[in-house]
C-alpha atoms as a PDB file:
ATOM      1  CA  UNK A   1    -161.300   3.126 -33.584  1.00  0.00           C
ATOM      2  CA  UNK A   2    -160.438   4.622 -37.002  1.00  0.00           C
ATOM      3  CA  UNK A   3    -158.821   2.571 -39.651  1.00  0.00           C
ATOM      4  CA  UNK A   4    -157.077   5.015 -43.023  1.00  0.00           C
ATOM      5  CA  UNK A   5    -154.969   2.661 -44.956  1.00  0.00           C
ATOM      6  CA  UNK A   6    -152.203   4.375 -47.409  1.00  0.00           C
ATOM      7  CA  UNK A   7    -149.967   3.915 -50.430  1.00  0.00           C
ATOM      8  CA  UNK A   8    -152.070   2.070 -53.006  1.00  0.00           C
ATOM      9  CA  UNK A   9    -151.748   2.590 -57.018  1.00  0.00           C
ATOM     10  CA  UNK A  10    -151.348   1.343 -59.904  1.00  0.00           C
ATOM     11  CA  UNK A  11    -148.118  -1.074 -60.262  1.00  0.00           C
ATOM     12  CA  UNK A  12    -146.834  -3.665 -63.253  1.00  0.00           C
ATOM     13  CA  UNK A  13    -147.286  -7.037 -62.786  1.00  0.00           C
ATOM     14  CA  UNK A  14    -143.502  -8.031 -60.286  1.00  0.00           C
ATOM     15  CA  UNK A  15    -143.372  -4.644 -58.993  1.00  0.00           C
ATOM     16  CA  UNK A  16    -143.970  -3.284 -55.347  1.00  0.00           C
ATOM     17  CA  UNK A  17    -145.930  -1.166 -53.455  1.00  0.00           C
ATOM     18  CA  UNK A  18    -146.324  -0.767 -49.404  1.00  0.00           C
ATOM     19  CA  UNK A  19    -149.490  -0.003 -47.774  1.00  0.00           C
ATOM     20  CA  UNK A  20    -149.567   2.036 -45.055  1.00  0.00           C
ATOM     21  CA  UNK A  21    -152.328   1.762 -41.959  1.00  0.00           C
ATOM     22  CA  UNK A  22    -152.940   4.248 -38.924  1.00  0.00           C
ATOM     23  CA  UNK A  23    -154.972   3.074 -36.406  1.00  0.00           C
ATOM     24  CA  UNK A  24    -156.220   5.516 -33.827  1.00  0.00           C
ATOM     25  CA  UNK A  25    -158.708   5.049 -31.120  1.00  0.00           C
ATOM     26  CA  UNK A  26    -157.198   1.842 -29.419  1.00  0.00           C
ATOM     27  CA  UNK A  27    -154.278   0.627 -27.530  1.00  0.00           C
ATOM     28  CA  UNK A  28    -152.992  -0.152 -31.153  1.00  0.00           C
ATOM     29  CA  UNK A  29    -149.854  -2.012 -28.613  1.00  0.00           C
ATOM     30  CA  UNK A  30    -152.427  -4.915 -27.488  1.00  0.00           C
ATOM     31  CA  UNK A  31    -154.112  -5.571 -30.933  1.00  0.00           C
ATOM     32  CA  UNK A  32    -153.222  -7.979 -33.241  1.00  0.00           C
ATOM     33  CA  UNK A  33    -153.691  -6.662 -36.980  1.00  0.00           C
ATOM     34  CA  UNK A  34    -155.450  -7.743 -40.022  1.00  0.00           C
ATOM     35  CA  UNK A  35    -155.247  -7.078 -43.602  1.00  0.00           C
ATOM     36  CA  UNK A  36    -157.541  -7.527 -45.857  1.00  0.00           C
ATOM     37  CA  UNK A  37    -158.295  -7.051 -49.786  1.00  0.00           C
ATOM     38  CA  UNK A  38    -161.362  -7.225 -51.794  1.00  0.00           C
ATOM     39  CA  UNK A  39    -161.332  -7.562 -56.087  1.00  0.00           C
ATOM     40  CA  UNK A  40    -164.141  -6.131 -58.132  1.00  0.00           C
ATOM     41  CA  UNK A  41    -166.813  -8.609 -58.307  1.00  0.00           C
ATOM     42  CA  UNK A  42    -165.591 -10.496 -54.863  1.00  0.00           C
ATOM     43  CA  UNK A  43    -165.674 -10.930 -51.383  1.00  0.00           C
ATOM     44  CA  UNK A  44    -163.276  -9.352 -48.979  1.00  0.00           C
ATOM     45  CA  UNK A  45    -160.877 -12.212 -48.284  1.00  0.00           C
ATOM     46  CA  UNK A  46    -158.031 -12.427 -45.321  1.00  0.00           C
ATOM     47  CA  UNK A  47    -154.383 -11.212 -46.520  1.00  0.00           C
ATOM     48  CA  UNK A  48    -152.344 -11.309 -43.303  1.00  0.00           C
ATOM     49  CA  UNK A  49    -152.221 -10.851 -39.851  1.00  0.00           C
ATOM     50  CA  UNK A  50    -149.389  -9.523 -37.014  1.00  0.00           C
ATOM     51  CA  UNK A  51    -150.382 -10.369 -33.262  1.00  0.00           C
ATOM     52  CA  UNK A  52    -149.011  -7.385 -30.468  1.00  0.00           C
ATOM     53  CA  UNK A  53    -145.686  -9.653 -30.239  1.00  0.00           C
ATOM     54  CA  UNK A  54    -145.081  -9.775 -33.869  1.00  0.00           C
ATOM     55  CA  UNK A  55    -146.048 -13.492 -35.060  1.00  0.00           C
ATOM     56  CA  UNK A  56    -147.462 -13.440 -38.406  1.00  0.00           C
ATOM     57  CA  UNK A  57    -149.423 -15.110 -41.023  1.00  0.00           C
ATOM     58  CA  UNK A  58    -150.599 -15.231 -44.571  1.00  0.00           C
ATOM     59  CA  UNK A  59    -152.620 -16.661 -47.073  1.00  0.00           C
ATOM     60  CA  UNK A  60    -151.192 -18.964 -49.394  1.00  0.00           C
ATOM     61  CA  UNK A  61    -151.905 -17.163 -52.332  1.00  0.00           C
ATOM     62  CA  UNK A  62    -149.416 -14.106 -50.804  1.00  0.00           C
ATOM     63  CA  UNK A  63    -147.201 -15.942 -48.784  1.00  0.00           C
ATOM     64  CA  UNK A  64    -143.833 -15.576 -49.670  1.00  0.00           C
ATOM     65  CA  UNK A  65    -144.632 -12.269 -51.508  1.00  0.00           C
ATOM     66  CA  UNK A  66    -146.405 -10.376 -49.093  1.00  0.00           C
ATOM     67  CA  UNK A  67    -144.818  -8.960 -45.565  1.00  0.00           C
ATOM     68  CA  UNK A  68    -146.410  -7.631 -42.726  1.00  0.00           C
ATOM     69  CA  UNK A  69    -144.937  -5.195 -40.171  1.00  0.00           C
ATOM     70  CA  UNK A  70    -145.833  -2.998 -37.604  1.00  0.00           C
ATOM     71  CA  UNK A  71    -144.771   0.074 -35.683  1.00  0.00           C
ATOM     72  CA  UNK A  72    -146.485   0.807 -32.335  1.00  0.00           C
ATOM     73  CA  UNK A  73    -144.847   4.445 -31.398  1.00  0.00           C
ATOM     74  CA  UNK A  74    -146.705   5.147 -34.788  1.00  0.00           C
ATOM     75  CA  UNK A  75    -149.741   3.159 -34.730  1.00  0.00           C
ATOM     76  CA  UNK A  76    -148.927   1.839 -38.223  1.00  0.00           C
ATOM     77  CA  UNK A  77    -149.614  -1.815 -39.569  1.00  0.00           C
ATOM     78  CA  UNK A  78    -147.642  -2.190 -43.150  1.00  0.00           C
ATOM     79  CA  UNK A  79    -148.006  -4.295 -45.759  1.00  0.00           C
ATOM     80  CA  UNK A  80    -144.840  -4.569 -47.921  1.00  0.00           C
ATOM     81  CA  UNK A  81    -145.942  -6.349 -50.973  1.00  0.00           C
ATOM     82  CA  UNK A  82    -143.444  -7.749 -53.504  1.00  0.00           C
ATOM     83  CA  UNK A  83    -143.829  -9.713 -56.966  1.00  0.00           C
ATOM     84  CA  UNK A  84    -146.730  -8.427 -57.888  1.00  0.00           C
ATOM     85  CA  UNK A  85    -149.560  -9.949 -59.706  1.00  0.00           C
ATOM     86  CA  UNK A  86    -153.012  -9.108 -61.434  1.00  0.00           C
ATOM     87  CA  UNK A  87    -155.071 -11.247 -59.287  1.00  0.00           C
ATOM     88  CA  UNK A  88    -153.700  -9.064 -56.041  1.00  0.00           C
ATOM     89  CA  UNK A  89    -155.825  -6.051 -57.853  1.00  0.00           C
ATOM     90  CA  UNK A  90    -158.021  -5.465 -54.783  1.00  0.00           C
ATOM     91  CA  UNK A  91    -159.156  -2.695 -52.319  1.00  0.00           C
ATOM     92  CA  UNK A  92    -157.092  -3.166 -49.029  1.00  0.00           C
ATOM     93  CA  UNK A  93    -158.460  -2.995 -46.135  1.00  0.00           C
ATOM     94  CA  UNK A  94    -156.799  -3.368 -42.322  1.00  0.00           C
ATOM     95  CA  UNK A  95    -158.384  -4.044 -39.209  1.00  0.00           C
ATOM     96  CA  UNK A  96    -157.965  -4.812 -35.806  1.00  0.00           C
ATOM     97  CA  UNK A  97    -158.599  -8.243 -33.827  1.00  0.00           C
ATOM     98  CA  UNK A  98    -161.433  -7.889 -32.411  1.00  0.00           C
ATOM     99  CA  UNK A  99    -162.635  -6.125 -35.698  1.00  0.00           C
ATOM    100  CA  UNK A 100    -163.742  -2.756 -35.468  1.00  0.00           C
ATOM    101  CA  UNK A 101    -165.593  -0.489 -37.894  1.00  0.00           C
ATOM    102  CA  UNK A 102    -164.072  -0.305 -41.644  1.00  0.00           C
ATOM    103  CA  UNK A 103    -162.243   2.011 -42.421  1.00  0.00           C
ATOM    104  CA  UNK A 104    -161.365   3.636 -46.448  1.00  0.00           C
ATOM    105  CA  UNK A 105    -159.233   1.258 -48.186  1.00  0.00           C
ATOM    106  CA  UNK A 106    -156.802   1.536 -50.663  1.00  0.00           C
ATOM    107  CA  UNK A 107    -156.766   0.877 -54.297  1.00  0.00           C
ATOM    108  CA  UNK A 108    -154.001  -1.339 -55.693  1.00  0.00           C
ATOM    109  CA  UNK A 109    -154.651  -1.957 -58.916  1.00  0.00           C
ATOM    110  CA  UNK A 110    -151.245  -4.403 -60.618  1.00  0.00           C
ATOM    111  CA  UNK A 111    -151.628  -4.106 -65.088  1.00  0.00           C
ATOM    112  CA  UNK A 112    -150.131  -6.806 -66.939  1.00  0.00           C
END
């Protein structure tokens, strides 16, 4: 399986950005998706997920802010994020459930 996540940058603090994910190598149809982020200094920590049938969930510190979406014709998990803050300054990650190999992240990087 092979995991490239998209669209990172640099973003002011209550702006947007949407990350993009291709997964290739699975039955991306039957997985449910993760996202994930790690800060400078940090562990990686859980952002969202999206089963095969479209339930999701977040954390608490993006809920509300954060939405995850996915579209199986293109093997693509997003991650719309909304209302920015610094704290969300992070590499993002995605995976699948079962987790496979890591893939590159993304940068996201929100200035005050």
């Amino acid at each position: 399986v092979q995991l490239q996540a998209s669209g990172g940058g640099l973003v002011q603090a209550g702006g947007s950005l949407r990350l993009s994910c291709v997964v290739s190598g699975s039955i991306f149809s039957f997985n449910a998706m993760d996202w994930y982020r790690q800060a400078p200094g940090k562990q990686r920590e859980w952002v969202a997920r999206i089963s095969s049938s479209g339930i999701t969930g977040y954390a608490p510190s993006v809920k509300d802010r954060f939405t995850i979406s996915r579209d199986n014709a293109n093997i693509t998990v997003y991650l719309q994020m909304s209302r920015l803050k610094p704290e969300d300054t992070a590499v993002y990650y995605c995976n699948t459930i079962p987790q496979s190999t890591w893939g590159q992240g993304t940068l996201v990087t929100v200035s005050s």
